[in-house]
PDB file of N, CA and C in Angstrom:
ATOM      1  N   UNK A   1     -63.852   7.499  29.654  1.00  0.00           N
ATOM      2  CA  UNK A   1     -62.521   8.062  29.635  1.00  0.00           C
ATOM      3  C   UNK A   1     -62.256   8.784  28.298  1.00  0.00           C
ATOM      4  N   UNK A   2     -62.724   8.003  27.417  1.00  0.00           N
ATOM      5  CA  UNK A   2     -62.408   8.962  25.983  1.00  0.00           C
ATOM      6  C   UNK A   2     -63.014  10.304  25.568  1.00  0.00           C
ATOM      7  N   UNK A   3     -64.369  10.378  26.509  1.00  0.00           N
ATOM      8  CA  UNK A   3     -64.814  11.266  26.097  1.00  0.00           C
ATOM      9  C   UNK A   3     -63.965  12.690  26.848  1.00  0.00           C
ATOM     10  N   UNK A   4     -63.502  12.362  28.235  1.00  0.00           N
ATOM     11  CA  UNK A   4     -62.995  13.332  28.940  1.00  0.00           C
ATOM     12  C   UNK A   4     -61.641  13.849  28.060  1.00  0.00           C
ATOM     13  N   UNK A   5     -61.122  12.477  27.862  1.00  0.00           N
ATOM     14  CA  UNK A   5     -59.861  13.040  26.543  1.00  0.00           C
ATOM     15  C   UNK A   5     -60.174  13.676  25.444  1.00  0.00           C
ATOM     16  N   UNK A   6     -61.472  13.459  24.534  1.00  0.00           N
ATOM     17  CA  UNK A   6     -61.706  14.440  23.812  1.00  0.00           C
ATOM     18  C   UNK A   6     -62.031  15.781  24.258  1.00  0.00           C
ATOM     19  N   UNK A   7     -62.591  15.825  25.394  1.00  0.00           N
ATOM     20  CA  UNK A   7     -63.017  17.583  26.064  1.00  0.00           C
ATOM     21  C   UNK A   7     -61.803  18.543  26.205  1.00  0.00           C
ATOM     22  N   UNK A   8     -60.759  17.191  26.689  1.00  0.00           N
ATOM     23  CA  UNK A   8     -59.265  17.998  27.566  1.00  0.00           C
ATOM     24  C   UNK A   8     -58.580  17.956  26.365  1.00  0.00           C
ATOM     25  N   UNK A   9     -58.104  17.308  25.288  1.00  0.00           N
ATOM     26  CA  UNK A   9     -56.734  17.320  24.958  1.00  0.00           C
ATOM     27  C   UNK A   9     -57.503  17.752  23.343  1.00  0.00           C
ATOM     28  N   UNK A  10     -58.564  17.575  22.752  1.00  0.00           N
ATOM     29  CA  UNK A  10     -59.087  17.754  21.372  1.00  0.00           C
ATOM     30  C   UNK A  10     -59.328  19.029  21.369  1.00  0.00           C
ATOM     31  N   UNK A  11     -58.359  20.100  19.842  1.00  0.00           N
ATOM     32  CA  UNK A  11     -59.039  20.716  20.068  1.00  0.00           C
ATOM     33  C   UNK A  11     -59.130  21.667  18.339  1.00  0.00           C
ATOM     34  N   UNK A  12     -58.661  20.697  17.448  1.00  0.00           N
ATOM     35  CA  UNK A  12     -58.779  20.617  15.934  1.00  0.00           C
ATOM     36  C   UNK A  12     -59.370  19.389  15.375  1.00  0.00           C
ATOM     37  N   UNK A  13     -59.609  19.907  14.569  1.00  0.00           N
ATOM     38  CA  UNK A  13     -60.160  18.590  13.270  1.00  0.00           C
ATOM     39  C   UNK A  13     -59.226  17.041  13.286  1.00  0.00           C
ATOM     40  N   UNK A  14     -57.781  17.552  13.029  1.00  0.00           N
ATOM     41  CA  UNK A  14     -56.928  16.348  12.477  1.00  0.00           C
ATOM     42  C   UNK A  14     -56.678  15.708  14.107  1.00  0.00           C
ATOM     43  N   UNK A  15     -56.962  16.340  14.937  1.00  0.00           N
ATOM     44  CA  UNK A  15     -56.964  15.424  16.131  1.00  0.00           C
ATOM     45  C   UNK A  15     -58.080  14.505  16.574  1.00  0.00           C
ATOM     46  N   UNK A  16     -58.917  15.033  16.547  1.00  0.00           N
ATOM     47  CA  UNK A  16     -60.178  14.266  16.561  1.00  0.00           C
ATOM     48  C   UNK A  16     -60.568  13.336  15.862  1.00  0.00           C
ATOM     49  N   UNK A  17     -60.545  13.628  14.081  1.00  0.00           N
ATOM     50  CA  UNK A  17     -60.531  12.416  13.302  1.00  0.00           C
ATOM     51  C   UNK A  17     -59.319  11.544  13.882  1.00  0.00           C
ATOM     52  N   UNK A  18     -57.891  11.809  13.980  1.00  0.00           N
ATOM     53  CA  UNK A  18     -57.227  10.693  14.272  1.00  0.00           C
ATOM     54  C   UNK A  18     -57.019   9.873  15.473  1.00  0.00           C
ATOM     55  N   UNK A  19     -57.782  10.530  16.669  1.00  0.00           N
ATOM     56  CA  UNK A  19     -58.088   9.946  17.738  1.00  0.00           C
ATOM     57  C   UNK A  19     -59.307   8.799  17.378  1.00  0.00           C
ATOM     58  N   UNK A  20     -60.168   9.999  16.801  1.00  0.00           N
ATOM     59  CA  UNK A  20     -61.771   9.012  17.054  1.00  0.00           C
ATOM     60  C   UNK A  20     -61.871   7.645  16.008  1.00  0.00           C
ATOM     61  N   UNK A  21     -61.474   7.838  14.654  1.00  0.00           N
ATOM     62  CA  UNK A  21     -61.919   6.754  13.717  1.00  0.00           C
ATOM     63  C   UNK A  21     -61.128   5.333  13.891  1.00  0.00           C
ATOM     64  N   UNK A  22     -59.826   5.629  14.790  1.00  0.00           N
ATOM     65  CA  UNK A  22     -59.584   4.474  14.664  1.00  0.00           C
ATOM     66  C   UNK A  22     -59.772   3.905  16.190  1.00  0.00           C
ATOM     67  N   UNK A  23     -59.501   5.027  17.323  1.00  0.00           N
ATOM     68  CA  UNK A  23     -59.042   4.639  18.725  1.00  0.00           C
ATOM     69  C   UNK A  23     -60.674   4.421  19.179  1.00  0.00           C
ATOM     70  N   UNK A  24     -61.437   5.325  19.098  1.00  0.00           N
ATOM     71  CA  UNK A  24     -62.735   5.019  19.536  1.00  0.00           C
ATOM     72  C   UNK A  24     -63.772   4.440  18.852  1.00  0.00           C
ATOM     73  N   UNK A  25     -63.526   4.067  17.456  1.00  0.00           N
ATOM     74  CA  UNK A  25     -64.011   2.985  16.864  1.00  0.00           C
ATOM     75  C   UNK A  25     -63.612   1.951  16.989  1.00  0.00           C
ATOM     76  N   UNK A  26     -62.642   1.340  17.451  1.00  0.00           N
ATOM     77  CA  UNK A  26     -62.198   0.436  17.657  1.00  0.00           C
ATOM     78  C   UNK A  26     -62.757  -0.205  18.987  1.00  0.00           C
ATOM     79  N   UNK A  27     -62.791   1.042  19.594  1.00  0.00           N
ATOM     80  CA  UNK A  27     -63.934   0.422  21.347  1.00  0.00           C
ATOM     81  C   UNK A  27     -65.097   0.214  20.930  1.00  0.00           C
ATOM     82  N   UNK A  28     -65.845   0.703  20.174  1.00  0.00           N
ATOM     83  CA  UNK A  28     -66.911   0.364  19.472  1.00  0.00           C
ATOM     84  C   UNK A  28     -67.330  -0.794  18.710  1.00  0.00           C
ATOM     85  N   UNK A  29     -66.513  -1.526  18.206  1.00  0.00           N
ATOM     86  CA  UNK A  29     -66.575  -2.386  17.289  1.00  0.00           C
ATOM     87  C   UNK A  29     -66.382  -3.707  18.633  1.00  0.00           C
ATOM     88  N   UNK A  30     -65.128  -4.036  19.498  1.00  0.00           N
ATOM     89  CA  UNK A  30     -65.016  -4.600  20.274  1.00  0.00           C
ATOM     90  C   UNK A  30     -66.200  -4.503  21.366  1.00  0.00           C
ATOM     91  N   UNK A  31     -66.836  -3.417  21.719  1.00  0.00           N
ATOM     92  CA  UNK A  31     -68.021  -3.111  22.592  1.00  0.00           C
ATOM     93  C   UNK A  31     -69.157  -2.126  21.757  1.00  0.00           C
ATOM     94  N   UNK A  32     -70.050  -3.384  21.547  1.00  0.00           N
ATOM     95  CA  UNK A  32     -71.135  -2.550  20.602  1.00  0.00           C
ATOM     96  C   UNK A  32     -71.878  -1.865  21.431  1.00  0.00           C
ATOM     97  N   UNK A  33     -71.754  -2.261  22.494  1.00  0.00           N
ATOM     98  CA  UNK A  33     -73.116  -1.577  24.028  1.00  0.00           C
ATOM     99  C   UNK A  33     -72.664  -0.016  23.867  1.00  0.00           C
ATOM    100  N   UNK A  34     -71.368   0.132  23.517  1.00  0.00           N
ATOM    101  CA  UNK A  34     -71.215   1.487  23.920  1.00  0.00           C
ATOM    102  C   UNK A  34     -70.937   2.733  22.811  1.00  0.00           C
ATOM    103  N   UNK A  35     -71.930   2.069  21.932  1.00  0.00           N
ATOM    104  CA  UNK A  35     -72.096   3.165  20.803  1.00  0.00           C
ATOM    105  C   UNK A  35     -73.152   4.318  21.164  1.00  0.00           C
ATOM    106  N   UNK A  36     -74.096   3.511  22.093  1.00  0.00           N
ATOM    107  CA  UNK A  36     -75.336   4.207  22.390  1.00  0.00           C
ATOM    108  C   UNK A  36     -74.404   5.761  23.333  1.00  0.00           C
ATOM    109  N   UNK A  37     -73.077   5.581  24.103  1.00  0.00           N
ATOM    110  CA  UNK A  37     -72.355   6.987  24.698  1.00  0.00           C
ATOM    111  C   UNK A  37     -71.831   7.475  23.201  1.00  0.00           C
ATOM    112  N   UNK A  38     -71.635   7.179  22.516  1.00  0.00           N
ATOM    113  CA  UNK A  38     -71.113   7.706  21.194  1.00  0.00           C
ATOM    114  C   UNK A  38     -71.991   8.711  20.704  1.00  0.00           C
ATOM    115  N   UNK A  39     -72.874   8.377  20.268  1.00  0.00           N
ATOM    116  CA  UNK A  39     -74.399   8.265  19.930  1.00  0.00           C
ATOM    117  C   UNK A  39     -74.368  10.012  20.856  1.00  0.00           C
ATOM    118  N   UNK A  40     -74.409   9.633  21.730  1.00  0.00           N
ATOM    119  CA  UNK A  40     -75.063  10.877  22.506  1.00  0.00           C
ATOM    120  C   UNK A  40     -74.318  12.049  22.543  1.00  0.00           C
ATOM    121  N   UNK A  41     -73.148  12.023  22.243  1.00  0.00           N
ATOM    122  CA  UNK A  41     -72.061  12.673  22.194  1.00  0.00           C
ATOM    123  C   UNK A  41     -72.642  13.583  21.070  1.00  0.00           C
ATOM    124  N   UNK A  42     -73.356  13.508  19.594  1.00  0.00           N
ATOM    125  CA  UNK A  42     -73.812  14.455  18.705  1.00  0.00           C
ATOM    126  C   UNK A  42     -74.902  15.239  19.556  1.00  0.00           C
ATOM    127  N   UNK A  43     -75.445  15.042  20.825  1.00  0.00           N
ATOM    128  CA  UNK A  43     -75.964  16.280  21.384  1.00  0.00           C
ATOM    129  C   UNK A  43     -75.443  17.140  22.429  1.00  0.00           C
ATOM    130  N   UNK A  44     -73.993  17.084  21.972  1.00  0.00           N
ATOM    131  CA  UNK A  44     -73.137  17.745  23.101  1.00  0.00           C
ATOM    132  C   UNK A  44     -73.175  19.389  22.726  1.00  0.00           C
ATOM    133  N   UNK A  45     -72.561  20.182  23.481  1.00  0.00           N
ATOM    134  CA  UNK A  45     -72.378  21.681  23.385  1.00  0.00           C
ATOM    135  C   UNK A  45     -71.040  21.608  22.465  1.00  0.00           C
ATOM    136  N   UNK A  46     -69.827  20.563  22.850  1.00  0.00           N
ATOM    137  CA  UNK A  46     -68.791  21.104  22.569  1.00  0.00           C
ATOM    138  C   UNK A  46     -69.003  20.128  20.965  1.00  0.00           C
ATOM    139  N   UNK A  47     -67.980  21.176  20.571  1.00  0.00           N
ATOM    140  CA  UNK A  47     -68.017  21.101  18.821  1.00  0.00           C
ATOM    141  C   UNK A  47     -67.193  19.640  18.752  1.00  0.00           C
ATOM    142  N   UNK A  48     -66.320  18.944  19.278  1.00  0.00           N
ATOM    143  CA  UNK A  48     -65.393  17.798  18.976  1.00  0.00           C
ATOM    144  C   UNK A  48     -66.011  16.910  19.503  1.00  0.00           C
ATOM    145  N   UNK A  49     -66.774  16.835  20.521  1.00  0.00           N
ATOM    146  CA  UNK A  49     -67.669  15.901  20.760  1.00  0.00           C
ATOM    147  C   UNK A  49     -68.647  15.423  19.643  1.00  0.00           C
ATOM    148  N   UNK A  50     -68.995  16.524  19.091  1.00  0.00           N
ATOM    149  CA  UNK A  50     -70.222  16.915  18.149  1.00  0.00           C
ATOM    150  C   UNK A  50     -69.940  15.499  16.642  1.00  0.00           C
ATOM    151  N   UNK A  51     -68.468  16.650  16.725  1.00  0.00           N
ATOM    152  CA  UNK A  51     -67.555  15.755  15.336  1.00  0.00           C
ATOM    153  C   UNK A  51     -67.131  13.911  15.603  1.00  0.00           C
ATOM    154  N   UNK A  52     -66.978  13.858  17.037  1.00  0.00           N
ATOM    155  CA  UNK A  52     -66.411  12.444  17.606  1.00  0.00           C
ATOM    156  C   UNK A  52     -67.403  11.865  17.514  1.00  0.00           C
ATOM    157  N   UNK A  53     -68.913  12.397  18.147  1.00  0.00           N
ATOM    158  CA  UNK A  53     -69.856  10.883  17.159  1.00  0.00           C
ATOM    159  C   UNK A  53     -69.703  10.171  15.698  1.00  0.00           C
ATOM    160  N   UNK A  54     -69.756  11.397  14.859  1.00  0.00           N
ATOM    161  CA  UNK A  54     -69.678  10.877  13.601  1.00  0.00           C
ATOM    162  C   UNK A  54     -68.767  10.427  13.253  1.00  0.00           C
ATOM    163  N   UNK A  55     -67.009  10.806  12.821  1.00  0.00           N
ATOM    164  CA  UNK A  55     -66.258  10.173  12.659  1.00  0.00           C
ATOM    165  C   UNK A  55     -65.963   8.840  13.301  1.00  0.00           C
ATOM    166  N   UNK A  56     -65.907   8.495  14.664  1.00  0.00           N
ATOM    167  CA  UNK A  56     -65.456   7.409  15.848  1.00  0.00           C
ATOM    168  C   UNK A  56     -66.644   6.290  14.709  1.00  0.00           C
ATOM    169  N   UNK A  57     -67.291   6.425  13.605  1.00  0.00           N
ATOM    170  CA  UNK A  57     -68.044   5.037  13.496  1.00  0.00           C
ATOM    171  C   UNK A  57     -67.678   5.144  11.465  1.00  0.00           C
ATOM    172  N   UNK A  58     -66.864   5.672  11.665  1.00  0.00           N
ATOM    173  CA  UNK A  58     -66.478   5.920   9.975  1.00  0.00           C
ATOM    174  C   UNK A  58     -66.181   4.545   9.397  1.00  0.00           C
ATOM    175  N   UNK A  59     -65.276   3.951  10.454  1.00  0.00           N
ATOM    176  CA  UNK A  59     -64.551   2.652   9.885  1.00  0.00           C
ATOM    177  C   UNK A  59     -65.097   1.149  10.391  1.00  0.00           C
ATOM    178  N   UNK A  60     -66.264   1.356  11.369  1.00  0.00           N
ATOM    179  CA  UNK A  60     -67.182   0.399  11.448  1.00  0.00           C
ATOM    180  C   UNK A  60     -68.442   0.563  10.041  1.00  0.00           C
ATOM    181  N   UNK A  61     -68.432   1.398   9.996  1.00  0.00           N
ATOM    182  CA  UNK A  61     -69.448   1.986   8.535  1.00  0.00           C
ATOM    183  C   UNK A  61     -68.902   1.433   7.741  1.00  0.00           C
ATOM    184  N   UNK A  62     -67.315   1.330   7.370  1.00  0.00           N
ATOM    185  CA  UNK A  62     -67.050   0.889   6.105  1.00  0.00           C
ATOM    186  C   UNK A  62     -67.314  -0.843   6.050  1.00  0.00           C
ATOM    187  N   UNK A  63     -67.514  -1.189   7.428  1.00  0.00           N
ATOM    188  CA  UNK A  63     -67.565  -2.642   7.496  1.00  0.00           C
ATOM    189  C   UNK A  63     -69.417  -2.828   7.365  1.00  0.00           C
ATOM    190  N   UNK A  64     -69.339  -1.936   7.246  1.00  0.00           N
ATOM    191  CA  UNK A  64     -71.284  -2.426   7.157  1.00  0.00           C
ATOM    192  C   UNK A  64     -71.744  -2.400   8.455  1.00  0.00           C
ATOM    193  N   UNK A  65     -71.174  -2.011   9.339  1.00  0.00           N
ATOM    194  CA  UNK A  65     -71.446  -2.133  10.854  1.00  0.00           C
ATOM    195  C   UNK A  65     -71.830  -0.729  11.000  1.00  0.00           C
ATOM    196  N   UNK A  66     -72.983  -0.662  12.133  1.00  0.00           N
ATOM    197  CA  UNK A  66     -73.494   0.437  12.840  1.00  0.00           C
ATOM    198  C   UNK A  66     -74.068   1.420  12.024  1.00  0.00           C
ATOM    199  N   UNK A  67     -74.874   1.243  10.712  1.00  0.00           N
ATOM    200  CA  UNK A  67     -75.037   1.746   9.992  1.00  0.00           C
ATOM    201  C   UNK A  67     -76.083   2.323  10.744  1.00  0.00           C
ATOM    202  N   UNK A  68     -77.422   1.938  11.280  1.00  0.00           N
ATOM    203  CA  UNK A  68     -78.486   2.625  11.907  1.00  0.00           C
ATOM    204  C   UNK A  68     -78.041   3.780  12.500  1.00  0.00           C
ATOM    205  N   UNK A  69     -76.826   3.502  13.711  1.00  0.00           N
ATOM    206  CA  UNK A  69     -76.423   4.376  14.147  1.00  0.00           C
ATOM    207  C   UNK A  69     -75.873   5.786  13.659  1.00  0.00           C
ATOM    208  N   UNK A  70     -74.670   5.596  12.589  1.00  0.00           N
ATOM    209  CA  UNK A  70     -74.235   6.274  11.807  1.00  0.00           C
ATOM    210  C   UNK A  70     -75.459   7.695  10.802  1.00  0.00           C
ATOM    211  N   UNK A  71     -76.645   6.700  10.430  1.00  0.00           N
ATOM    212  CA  UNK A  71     -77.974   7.510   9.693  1.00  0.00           C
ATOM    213  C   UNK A  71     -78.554   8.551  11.366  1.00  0.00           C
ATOM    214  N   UNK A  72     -78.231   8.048  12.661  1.00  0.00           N
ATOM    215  CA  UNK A  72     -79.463   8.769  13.181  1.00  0.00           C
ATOM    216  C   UNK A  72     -78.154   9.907  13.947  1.00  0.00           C
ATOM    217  N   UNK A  73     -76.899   9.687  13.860  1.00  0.00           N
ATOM    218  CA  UNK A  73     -75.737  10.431  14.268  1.00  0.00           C
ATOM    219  C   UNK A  73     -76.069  11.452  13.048  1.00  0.00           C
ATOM    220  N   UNK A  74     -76.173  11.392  11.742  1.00  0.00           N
ATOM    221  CA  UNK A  74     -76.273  12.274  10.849  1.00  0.00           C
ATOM    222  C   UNK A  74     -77.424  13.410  10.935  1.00  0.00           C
ATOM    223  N   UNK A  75     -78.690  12.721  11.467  1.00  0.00           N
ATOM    224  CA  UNK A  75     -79.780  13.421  11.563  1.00  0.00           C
ATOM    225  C   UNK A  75     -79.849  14.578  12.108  1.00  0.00           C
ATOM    226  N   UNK A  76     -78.719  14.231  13.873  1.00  0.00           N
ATOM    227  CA  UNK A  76     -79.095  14.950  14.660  1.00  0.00           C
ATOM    228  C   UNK A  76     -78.021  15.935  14.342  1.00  0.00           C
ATOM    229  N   UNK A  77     -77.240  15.844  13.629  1.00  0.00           N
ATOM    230  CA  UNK A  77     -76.098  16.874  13.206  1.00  0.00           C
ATOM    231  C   UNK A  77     -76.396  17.459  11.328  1.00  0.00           C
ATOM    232  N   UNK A  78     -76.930  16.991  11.077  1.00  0.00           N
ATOM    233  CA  UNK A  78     -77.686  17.426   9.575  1.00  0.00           C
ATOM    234  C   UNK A  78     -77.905  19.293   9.951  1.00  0.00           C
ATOM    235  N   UNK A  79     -78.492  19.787  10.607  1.00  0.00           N
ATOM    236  CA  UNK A  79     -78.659  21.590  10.596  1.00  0.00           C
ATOM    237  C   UNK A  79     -77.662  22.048  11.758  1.00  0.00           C
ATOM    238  N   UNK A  80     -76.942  21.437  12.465  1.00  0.00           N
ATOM    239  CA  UNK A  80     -75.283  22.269  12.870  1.00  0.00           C
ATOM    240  C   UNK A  80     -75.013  23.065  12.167  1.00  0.00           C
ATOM    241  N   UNK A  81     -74.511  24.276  12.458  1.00  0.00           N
ATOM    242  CA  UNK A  81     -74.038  25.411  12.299  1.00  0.00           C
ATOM    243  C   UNK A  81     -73.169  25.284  12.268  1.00  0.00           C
ATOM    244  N   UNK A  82     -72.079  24.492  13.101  1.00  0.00           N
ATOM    245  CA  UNK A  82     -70.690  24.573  13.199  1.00  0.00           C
ATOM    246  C   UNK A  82     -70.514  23.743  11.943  1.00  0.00           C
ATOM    247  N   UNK A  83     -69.317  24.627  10.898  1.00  0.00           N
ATOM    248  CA  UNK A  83     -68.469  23.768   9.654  1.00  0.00           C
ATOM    249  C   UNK A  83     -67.971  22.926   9.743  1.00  0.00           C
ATOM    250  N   UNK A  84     -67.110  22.648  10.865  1.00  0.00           N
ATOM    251  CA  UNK A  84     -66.224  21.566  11.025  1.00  0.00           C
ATOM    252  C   UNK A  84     -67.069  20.288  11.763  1.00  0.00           C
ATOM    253  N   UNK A  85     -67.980  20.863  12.204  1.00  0.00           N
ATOM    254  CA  UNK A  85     -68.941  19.026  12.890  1.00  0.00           C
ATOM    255  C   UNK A  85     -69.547  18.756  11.221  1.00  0.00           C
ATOM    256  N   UNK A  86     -69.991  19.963  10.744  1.00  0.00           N
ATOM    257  CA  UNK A  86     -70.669  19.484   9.187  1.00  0.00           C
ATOM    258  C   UNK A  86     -69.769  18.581   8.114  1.00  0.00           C
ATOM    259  N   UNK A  87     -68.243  19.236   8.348  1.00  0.00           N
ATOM    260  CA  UNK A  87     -67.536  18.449   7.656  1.00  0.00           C
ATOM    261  C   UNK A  87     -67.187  17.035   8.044  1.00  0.00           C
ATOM    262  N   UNK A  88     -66.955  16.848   9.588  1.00  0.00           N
ATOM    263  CA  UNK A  88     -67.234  15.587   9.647  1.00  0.00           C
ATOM    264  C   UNK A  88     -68.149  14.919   9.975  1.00  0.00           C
ATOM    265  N   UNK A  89     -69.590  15.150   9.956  1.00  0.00           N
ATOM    266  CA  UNK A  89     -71.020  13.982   9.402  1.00  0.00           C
ATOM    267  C   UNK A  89     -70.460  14.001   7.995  1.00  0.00           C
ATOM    268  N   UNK A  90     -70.335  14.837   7.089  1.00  0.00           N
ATOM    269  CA  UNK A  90     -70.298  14.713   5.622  1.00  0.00           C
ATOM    270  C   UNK A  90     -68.967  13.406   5.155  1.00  0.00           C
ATOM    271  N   UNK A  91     -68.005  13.320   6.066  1.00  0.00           N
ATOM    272  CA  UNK A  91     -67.351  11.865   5.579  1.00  0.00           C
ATOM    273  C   UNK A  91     -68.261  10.557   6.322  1.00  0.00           C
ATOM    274  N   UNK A  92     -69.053  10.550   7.221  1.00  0.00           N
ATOM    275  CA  UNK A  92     -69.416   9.369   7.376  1.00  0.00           C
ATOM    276  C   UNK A  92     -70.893   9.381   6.232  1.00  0.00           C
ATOM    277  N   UNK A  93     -70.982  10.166   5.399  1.00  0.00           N
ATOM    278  CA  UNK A  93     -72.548   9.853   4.522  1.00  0.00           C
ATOM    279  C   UNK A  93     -72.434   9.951   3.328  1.00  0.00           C
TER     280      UNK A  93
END
């Protein structure tokens, strides 16, 4: 469901960070199974998807949580073109 809400209703930066770091990290943290859809979301087409992997695990990161995840979310978004997915891998690293 979140992801369809990010496709339909996301469609700037300050929405996405404030949807994803707390609302979809928070499903994350309560359901670790479903980081691996998070996760996959950095090989999407659309740019907020792109950005919603990385941010959505900002504030499990700060807990020391999902760190593996967080390093291989960076990887696959490390040579993005798009500025704004770059700017947000660059707050989760």
């Amino acid at each position: 469901m979140f992801k369809a809400w990010i496709e339909r209703y996301v469609n700037n930066w300050a929405k996405c960070d404030a949807f994803c770091d707390q609302t979809v990290g928070g499903l994350v943290e309560k359901h670790p199974e479903s980081v691996s859809e998070v996760k996959s979301w950095a090989m999407s087409e659309n740019r907020w998807l792109k950005r919603a992997a990385a941010v959505s695990l900002i504030v499990p990161a700060k807990k020391g949580e999902f760190l593996q995840e967080c390093f291989e979310i960076s990887d696959m978004l490390l040579s993005d073109d798009d500025d704004l997915v770059q700017k947000g891998y660059r707050l989760v690293v």
